[in-house]
PDB file of N, CA and C in Angstrom:
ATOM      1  N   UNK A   1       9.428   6.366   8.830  1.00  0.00           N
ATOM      2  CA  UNK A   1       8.930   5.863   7.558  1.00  0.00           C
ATOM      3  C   UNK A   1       8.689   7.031   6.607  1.00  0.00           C
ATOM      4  N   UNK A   2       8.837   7.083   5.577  1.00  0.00           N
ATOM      5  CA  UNK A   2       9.048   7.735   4.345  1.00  0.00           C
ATOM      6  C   UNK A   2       7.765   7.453   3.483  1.00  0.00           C
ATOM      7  N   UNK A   3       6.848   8.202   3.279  1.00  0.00           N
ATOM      8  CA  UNK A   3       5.739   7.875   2.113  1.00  0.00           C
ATOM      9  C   UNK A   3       6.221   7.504   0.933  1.00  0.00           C
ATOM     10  N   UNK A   4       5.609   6.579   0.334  1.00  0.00           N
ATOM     11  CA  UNK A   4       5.845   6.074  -0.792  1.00  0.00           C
ATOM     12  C   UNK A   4       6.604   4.997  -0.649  1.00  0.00           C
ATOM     13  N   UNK A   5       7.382   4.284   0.163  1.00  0.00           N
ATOM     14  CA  UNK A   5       8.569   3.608  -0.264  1.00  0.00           C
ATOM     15  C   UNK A   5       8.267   2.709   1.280  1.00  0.00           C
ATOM     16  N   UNK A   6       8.484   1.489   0.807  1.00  0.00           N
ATOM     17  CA  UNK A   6       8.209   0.172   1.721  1.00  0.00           C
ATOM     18  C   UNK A   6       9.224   0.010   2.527  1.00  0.00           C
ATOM     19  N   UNK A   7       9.272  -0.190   3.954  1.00  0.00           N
ATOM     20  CA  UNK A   7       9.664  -0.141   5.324  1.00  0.00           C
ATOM     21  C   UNK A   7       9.667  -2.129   5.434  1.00  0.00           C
ATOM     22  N   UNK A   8      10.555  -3.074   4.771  1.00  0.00           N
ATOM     23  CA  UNK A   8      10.387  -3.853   5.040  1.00  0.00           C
ATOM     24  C   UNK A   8      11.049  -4.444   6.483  1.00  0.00           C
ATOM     25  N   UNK A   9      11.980  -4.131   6.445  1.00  0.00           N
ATOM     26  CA  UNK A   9      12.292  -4.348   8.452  1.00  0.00           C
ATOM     27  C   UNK A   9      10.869  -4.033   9.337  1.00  0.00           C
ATOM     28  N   UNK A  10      10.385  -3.141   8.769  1.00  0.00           N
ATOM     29  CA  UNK A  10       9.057  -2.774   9.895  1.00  0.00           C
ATOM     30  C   UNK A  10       7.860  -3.763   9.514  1.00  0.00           C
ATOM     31  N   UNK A  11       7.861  -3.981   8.436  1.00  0.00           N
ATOM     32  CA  UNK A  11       7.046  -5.029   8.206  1.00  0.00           C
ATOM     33  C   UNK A  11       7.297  -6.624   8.635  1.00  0.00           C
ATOM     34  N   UNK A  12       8.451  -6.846   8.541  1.00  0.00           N
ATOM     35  CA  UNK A  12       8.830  -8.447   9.110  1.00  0.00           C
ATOM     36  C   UNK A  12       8.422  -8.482  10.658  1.00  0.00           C
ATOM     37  N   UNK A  13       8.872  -6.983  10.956  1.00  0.00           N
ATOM     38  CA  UNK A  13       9.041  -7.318  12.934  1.00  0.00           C
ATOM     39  C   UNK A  13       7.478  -7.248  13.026  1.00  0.00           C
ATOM     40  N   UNK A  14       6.194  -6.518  12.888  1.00  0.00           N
ATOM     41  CA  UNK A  14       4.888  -6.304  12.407  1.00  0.00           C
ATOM     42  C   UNK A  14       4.584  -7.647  12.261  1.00  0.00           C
ATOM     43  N   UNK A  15       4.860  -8.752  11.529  1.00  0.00           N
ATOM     44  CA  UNK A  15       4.551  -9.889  11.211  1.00  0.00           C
ATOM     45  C   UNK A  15       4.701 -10.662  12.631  1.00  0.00           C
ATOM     46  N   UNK A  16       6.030 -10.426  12.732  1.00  0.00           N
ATOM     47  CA  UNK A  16       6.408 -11.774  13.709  1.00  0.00           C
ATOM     48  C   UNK A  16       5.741 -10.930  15.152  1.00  0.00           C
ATOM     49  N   UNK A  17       5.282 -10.004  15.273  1.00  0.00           N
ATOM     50  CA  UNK A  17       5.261  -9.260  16.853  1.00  0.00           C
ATOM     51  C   UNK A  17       3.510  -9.692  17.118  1.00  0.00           C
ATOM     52  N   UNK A  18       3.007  -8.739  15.750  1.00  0.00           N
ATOM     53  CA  UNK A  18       1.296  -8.278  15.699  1.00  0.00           C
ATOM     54  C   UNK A  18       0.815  -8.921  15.237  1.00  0.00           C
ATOM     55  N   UNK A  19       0.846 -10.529  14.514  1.00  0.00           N
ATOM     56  CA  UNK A  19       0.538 -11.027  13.773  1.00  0.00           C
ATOM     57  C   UNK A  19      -1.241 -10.702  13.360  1.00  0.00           C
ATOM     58  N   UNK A  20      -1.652 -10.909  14.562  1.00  0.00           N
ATOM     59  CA  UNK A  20      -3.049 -10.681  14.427  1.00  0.00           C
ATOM     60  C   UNK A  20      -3.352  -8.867  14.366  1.00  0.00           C
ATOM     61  N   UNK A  21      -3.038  -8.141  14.222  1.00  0.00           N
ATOM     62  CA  UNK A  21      -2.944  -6.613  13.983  1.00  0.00           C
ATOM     63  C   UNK A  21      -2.754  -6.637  12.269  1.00  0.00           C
ATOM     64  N   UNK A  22      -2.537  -7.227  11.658  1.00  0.00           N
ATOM     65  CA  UNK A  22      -2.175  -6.915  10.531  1.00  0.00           C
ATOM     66  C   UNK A  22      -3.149  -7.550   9.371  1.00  0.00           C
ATOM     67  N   UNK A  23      -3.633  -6.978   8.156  1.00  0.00           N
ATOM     68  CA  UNK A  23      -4.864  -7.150   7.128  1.00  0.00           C
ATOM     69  C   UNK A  23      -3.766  -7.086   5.614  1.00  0.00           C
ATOM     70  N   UNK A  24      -4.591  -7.756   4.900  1.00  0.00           N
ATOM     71  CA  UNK A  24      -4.128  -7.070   3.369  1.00  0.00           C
ATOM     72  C   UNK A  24      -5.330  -6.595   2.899  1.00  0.00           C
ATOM     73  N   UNK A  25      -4.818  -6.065   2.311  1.00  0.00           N
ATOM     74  CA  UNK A  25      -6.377  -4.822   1.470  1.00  0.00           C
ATOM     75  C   UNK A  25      -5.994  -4.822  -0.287  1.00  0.00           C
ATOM     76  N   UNK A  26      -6.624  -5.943  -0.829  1.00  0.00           N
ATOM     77  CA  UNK A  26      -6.515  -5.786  -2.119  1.00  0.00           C
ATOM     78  C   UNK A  26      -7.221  -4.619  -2.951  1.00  0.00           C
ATOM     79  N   UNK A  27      -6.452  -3.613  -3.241  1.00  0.00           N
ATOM     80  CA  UNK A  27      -7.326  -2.628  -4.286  1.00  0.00           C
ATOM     81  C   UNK A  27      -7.018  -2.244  -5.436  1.00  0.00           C
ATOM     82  N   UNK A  28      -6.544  -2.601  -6.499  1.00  0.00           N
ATOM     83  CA  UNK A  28      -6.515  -2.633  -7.599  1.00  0.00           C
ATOM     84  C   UNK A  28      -6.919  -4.169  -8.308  1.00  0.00           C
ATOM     85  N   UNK A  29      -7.079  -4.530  -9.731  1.00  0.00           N
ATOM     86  CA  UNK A  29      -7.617  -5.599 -10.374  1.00  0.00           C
ATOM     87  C   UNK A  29      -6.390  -5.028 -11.683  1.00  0.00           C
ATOM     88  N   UNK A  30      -5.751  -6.635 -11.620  1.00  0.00           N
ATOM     89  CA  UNK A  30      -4.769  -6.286 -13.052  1.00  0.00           C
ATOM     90  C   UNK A  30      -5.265  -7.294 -13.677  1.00  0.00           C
ATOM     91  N   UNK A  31      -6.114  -8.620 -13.257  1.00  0.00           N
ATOM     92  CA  UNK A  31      -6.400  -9.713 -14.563  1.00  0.00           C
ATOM     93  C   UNK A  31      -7.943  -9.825 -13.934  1.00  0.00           C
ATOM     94  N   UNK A  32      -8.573 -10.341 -15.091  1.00  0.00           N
ATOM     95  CA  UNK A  32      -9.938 -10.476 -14.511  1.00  0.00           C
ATOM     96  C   UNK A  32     -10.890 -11.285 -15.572  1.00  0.00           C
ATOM     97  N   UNK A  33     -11.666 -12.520 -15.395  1.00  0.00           N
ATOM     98  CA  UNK A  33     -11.661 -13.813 -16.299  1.00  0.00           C
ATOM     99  C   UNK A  33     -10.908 -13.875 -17.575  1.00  0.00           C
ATOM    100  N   UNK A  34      -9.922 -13.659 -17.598  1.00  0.00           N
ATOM    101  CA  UNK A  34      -8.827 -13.953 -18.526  1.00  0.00           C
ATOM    102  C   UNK A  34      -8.202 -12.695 -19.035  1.00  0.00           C
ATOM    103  N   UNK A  35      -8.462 -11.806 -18.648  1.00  0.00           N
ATOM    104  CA  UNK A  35      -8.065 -10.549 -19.363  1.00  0.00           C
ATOM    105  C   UNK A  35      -6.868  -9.590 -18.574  1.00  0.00           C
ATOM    106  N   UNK A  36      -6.165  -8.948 -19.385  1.00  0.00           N
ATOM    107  CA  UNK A  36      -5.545  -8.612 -18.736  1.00  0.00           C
ATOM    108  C   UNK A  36      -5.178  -7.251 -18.875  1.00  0.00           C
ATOM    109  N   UNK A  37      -5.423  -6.314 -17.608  1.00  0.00           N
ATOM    110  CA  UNK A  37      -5.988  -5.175 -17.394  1.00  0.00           C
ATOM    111  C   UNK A  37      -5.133  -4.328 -16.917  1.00  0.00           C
ATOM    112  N   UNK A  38      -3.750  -4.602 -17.006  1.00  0.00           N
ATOM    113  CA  UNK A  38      -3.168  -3.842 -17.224  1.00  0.00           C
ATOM    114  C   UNK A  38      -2.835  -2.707 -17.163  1.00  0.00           C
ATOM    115  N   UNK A  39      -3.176  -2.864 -18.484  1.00  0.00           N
ATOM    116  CA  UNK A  39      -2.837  -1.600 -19.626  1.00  0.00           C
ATOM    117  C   UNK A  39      -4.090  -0.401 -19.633  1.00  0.00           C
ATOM    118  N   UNK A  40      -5.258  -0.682 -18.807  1.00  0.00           N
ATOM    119  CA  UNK A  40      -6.201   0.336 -18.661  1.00  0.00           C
ATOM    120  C   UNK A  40      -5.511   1.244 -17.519  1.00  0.00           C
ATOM    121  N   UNK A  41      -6.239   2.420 -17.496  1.00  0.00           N
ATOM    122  CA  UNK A  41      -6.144   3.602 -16.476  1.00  0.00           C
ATOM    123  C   UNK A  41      -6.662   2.821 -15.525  1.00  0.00           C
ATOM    124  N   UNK A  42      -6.225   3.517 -14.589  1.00  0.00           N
ATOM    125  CA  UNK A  42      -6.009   2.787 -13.167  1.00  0.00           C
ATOM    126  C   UNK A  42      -8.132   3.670 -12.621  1.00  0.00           C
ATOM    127  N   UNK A  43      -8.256   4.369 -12.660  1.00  0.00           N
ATOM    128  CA  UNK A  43      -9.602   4.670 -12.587  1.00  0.00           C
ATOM    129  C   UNK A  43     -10.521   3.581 -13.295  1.00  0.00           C
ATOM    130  N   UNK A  44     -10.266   3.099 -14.329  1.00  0.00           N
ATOM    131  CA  UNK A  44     -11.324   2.332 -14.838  1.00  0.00           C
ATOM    132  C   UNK A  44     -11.410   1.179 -14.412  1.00  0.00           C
ATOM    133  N   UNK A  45      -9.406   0.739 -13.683  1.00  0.00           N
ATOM    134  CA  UNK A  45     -10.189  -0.543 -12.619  1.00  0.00           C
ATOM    135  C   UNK A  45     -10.492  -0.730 -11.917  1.00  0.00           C
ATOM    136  N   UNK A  46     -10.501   0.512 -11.249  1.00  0.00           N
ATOM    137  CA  UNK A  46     -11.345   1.083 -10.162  1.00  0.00           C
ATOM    138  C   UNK A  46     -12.744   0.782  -9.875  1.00  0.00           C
ATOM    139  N   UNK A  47     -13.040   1.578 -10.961  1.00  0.00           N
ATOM    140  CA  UNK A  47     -14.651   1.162 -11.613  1.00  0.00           C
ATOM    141  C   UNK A  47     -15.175  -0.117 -11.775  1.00  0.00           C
ATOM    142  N   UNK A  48     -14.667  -1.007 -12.284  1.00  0.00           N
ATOM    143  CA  UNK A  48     -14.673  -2.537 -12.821  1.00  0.00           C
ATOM    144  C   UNK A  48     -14.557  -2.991 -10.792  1.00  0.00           C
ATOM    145  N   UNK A  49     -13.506  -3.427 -10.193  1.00  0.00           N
ATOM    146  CA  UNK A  49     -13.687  -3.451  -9.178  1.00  0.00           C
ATOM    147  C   UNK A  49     -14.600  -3.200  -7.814  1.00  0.00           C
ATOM    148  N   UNK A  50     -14.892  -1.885  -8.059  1.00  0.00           N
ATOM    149  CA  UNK A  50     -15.959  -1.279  -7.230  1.00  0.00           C
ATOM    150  C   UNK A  50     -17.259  -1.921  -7.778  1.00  0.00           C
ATOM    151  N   UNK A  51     -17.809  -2.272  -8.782  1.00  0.00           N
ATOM    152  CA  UNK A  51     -18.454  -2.930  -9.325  1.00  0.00           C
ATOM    153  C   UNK A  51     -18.640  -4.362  -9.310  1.00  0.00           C
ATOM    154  N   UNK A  52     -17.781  -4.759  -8.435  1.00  0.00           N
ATOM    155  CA  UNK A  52     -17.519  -6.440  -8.124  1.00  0.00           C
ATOM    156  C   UNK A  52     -18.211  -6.820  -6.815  1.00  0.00           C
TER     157      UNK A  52
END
């Protein structure tokens, strides 16, 4: 595997093998009660988030 760049064969077999081994981890916020956040620096939705 290569940083940066998605391994989807490793991810399907991961699915169907580990099913229970595997999480999603939401960490960024792009909309948030109607807004859309975009277009801010990625630190400030950081902030806004961490703040949730």
């Amino acid at each position: 595997m290569r940083l940066g760049l998605s391994d989807f064969a490793a991810l399907r077999k991961a699915i169907t093998r580990r099913q229970h081994d595997l999480y999603f981890v939401a960490f960024d916020l792009l909309h948030l009660n109607g807004h859309d956040l975009r277009d801010m620096v990625l630190e400030d939705r950081r902030e806004i988030l961490a703040g949730s």
